[in-house]
PDB file of N, CA and C in Angstrom:
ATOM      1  N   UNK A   1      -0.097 102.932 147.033  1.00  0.00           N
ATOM      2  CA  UNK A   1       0.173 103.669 145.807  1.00  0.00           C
ATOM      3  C   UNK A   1      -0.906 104.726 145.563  1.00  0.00           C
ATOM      4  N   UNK A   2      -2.062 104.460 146.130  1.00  0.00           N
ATOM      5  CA  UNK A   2      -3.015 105.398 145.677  1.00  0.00           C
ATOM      6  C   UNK A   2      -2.738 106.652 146.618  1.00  0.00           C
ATOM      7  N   UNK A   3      -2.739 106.337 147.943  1.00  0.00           N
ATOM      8  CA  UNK A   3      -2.466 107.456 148.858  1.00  0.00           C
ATOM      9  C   UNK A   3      -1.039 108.487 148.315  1.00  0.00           C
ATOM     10  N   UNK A   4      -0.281 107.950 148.133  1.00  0.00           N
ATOM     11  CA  UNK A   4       0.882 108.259 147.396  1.00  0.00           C
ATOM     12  C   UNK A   4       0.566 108.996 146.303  1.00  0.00           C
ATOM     13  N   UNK A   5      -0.365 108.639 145.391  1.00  0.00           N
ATOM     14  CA  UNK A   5      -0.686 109.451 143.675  1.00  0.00           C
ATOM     15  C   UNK A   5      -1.732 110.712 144.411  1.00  0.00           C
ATOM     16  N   UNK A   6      -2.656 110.425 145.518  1.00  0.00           N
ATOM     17  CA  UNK A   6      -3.744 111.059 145.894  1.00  0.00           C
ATOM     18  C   UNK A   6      -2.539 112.335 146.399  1.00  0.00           C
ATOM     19  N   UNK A   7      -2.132 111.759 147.193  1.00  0.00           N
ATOM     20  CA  UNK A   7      -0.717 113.095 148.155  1.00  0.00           C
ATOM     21  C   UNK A   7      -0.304 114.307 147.399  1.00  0.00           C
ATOM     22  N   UNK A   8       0.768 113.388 146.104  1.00  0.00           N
ATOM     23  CA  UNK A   8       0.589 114.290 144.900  1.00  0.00           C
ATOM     24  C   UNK A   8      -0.072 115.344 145.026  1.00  0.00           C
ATOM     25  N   UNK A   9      -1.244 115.423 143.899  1.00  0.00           N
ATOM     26  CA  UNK A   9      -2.369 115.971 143.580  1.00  0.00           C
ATOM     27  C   UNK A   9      -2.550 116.584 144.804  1.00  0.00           C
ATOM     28  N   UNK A  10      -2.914 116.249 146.118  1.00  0.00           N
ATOM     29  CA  UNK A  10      -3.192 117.241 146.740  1.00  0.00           C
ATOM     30  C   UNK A  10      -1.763 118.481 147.516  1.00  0.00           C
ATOM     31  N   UNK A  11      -0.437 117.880 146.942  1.00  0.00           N
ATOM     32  CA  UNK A  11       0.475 118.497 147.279  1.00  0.00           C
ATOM     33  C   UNK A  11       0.353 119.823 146.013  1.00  0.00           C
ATOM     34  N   UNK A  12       0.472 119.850 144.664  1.00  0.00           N
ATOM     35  CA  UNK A  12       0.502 120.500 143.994  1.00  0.00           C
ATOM     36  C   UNK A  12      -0.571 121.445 143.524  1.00  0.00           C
ATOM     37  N   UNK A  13      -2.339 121.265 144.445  1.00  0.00           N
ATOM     38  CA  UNK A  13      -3.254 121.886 144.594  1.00  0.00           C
ATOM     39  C   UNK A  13      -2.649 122.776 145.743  1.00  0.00           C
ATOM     40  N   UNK A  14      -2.018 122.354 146.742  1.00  0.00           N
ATOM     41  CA  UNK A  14      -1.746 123.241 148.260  1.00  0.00           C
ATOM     42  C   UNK A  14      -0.874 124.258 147.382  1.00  0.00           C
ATOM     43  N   UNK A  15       0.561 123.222 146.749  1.00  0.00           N
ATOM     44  CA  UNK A  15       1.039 124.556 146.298  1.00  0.00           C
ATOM     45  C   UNK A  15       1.093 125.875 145.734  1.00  0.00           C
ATOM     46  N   UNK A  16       0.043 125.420 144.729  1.00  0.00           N
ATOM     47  CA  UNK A  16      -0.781 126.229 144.194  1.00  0.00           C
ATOM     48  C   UNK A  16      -1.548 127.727 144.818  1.00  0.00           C
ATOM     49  N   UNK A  17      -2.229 126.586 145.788  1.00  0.00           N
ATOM     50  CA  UNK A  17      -2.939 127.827 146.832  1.00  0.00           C
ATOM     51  C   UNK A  17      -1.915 128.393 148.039  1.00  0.00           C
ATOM     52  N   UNK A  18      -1.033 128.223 147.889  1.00  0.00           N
ATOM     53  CA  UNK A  18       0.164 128.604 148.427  1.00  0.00           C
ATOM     54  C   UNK A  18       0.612 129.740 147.965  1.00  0.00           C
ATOM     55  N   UNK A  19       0.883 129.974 146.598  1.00  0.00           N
ATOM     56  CA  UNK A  19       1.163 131.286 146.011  1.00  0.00           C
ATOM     57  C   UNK A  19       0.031 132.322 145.162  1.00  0.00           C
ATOM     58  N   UNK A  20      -0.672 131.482 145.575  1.00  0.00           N
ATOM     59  CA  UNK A  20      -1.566 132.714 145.667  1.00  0.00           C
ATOM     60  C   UNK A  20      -1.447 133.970 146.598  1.00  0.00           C
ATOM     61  N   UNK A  21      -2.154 135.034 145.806  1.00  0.00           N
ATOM     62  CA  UNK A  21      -1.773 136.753 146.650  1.00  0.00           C
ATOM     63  C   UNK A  21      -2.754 136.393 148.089  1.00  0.00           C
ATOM     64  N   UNK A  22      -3.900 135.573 147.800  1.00  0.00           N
ATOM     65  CA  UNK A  22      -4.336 136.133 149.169  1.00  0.00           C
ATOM     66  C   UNK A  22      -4.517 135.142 150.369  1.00  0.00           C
ATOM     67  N   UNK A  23      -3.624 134.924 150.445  1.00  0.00           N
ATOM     68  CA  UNK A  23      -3.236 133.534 151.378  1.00  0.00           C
ATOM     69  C   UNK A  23      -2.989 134.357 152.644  1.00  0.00           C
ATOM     70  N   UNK A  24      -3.703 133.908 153.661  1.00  0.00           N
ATOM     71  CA  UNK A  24      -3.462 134.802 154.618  1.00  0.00           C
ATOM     72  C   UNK A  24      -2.461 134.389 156.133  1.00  0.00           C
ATOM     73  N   UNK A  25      -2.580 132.815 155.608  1.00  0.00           N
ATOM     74  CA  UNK A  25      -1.533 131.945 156.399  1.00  0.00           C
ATOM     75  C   UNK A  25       0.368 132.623 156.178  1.00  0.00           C
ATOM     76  N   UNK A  26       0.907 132.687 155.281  1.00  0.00           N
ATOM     77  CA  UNK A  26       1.738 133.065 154.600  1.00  0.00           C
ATOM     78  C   UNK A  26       2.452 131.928 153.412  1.00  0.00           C
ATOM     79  N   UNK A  27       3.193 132.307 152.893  1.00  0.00           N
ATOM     80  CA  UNK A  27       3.410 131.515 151.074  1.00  0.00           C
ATOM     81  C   UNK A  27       3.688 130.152 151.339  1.00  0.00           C
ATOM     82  N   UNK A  28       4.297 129.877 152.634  1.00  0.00           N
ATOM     83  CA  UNK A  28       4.889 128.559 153.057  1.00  0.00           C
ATOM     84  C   UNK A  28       3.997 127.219 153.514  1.00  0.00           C
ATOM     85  N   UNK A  29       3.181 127.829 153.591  1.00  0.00           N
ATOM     86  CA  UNK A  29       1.640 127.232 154.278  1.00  0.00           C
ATOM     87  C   UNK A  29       1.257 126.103 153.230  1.00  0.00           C
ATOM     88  N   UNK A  30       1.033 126.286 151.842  1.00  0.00           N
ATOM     89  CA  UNK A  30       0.725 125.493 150.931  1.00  0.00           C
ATOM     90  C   UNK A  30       1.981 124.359 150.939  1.00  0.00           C
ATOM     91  N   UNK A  31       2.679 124.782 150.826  1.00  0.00           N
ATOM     92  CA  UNK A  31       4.392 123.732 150.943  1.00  0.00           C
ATOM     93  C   UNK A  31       4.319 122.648 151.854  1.00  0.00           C
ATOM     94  N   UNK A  32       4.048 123.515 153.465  1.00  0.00           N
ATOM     95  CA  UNK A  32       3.682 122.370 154.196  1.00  0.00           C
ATOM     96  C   UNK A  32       2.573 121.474 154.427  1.00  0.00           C
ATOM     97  N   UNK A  33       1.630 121.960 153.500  1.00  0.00           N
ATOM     98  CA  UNK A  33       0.188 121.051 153.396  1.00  0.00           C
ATOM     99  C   UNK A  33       1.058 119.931 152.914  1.00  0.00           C
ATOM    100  N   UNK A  34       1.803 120.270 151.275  1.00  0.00           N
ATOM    101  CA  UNK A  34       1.875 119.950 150.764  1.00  0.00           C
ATOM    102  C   UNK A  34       2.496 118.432 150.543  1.00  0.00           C
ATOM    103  N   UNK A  35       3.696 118.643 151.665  1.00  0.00           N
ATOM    104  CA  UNK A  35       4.468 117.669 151.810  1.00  0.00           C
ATOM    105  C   UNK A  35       3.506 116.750 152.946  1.00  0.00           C
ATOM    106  N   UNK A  36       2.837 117.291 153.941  1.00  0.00           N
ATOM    107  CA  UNK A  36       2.243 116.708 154.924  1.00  0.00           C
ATOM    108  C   UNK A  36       1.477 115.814 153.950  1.00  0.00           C
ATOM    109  N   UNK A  37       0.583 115.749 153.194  1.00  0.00           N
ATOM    110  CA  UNK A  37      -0.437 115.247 152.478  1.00  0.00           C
ATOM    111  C   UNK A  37       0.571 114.343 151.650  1.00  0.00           C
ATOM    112  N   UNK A  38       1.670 114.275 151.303  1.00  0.00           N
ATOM    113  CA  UNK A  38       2.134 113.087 151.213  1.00  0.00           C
ATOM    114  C   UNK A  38       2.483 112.147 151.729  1.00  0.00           C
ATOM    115  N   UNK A  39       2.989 112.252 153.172  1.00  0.00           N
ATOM    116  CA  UNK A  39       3.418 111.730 153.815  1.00  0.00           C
ATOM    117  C   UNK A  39       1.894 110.986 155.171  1.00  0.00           C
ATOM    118  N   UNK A  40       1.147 112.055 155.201  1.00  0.00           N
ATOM    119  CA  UNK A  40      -0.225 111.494 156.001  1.00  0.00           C
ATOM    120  C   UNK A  40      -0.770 110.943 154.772  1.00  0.00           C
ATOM    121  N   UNK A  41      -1.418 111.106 153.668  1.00  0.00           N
ATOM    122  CA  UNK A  41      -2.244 110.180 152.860  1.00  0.00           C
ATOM    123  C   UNK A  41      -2.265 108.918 152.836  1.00  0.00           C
ATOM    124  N   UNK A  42      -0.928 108.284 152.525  1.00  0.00           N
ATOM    125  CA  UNK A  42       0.051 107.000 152.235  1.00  0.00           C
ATOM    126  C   UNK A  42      -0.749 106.322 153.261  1.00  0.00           C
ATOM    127  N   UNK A  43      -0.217 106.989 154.543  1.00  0.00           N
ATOM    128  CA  UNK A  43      -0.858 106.422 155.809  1.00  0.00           C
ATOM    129  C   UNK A  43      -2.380 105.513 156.302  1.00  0.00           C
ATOM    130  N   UNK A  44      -2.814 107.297 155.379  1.00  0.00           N
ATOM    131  CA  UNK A  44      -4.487 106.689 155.888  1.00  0.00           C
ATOM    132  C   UNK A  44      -5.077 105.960 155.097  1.00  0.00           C
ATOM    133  N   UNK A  45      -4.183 105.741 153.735  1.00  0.00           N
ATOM    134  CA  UNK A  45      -5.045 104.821 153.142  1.00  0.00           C
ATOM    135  C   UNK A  45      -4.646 103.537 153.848  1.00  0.00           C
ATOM    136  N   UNK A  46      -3.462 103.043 153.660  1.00  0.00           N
ATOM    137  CA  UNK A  46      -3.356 101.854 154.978  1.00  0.00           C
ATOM    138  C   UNK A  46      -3.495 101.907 155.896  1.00  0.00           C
ATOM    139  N   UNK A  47      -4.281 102.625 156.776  1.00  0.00           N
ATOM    140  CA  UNK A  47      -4.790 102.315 157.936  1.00  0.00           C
ATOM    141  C   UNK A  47      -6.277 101.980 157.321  1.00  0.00           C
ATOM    142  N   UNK A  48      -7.017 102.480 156.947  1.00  0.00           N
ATOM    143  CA  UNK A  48      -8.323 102.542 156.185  1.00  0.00           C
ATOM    144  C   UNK A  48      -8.433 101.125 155.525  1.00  0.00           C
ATOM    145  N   UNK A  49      -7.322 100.527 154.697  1.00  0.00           N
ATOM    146  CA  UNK A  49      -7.548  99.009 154.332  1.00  0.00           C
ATOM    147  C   UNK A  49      -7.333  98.197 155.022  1.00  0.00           C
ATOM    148  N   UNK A  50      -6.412  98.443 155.850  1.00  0.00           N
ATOM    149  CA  UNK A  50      -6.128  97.510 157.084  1.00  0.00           C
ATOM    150  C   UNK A  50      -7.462  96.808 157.779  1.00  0.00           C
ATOM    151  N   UNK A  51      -8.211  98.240 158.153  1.00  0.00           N
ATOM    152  CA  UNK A  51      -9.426  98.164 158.974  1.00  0.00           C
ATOM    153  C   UNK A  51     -10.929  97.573 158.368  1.00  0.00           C
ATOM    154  N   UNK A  52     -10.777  97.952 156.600  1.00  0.00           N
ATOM    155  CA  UNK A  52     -11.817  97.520 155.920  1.00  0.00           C
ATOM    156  C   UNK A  52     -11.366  95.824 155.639  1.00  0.00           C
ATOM    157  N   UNK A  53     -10.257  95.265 155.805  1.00  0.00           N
ATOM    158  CA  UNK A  53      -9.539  94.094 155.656  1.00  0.00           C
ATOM    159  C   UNK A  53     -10.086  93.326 156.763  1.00  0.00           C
ATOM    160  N   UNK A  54     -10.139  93.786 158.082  1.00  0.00           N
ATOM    161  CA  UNK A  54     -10.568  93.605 159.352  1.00  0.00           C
ATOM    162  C   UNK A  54     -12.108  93.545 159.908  1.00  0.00           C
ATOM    163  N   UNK A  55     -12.240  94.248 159.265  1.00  0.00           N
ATOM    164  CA  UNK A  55     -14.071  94.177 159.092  1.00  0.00           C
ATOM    165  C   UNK A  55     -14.839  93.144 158.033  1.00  0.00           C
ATOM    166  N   UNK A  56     -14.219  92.945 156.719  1.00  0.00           N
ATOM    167  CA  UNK A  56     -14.409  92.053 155.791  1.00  0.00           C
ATOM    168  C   UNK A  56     -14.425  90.965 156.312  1.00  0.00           C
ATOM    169  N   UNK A  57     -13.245  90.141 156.836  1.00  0.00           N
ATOM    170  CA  UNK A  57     -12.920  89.197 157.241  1.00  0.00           C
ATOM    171  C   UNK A  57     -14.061  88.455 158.217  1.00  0.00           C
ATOM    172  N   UNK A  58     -14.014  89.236 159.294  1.00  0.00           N
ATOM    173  CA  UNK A  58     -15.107  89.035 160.399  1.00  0.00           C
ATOM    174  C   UNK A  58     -16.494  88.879 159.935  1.00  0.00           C
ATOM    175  N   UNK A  59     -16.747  89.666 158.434  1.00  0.00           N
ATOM    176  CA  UNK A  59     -17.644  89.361 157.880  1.00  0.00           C
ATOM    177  C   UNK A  59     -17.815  87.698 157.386  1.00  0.00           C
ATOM    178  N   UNK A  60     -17.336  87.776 156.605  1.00  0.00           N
ATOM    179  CA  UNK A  60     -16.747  86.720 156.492  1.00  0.00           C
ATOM    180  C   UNK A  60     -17.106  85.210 157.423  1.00  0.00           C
ATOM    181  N   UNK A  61     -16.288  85.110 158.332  1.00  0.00           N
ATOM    182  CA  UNK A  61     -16.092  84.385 159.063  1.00  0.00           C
ATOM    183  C   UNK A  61     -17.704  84.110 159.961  1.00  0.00           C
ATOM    184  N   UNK A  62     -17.957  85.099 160.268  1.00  0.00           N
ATOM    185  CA  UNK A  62     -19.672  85.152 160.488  1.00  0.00           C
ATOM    186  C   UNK A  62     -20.435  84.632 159.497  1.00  0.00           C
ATOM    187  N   UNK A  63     -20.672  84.782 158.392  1.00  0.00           N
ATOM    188  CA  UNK A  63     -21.036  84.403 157.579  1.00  0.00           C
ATOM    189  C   UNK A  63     -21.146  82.633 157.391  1.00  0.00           C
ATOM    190  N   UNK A  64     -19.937  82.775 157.154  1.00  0.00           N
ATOM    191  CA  UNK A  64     -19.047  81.183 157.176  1.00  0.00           C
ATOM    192  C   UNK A  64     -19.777  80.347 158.088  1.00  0.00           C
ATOM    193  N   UNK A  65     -19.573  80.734 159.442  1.00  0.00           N
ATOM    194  CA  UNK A  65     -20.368  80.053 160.594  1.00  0.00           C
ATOM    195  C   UNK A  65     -21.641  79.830 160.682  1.00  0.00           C
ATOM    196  N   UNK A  66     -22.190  80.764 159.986  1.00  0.00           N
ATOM    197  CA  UNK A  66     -24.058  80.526 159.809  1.00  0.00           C
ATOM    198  C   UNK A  66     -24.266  79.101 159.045  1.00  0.00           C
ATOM    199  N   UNK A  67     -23.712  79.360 157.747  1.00  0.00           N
ATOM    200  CA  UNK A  67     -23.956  78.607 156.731  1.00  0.00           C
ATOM    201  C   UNK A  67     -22.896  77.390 156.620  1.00  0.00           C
ATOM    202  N   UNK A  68     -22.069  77.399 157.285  1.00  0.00           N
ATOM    203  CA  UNK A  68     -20.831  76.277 157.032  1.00  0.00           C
ATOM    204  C   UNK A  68     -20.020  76.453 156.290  1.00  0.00           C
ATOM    205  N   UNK A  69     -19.725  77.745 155.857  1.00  0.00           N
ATOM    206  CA  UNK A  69     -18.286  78.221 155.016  1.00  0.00           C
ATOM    207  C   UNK A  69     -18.629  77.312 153.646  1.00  0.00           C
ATOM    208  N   UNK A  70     -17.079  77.234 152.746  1.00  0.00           N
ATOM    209  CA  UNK A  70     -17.110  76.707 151.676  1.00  0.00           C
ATOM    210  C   UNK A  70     -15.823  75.239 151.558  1.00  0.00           C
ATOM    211  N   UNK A  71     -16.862  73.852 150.984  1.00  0.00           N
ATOM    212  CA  UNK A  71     -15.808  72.526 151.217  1.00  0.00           C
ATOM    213  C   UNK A  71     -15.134  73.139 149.963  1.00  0.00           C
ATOM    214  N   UNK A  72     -13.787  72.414 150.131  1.00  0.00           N
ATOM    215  CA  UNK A  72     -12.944  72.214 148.750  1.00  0.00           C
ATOM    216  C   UNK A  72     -12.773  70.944 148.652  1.00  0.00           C
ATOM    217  N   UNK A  73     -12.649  70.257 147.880  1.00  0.00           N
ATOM    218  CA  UNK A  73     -12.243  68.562 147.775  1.00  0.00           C
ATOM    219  C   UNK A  73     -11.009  68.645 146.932  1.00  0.00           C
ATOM    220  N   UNK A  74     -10.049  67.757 146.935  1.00  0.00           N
ATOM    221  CA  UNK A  74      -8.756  68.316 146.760  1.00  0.00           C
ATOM    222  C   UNK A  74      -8.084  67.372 146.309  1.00  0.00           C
ATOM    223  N   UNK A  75      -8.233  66.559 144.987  1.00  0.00           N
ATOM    224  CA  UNK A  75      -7.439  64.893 144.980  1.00  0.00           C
ATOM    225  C   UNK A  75      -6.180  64.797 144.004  1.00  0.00           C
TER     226      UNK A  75
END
């Protein structure tokens, strides 16, 4: 959702600089940021948590192993 709200915002900044006079790409240029940055953002933020999910964990689990993790007792 965030990559998604972030996309946005950076779709309607491109557009922006899209119609501007001195765009030297031509007017369409901002459009296709625009949509791209919705559709790549989404992405990288789940790839990005995926990987910080993946790194945590291992943290984690290292951790765990030093010290003996955490008992639960359960009756």
């Amino acid at each position: 959702m965030i990559g998604l709200a972030v996309g946005v915002i950076v779709s309607i900044a491109a557009l922006a600089g899209g119609f501007s006079a001195s765009n030297l790409m031509g007017p369409l240029t901002g459009g296709l940021i625009g949509v791209g940055a919705i559709v790549v953002l989404p992405l990288l933020y789940g790839g990005m948590a995926f990987l910080m999910a993946l790194l945590v964990s291992w943290l984690y689990n290292v951790a765990a192993g030093l010290v003996g993790g955490i008992e639960v007792d359960v009756k």
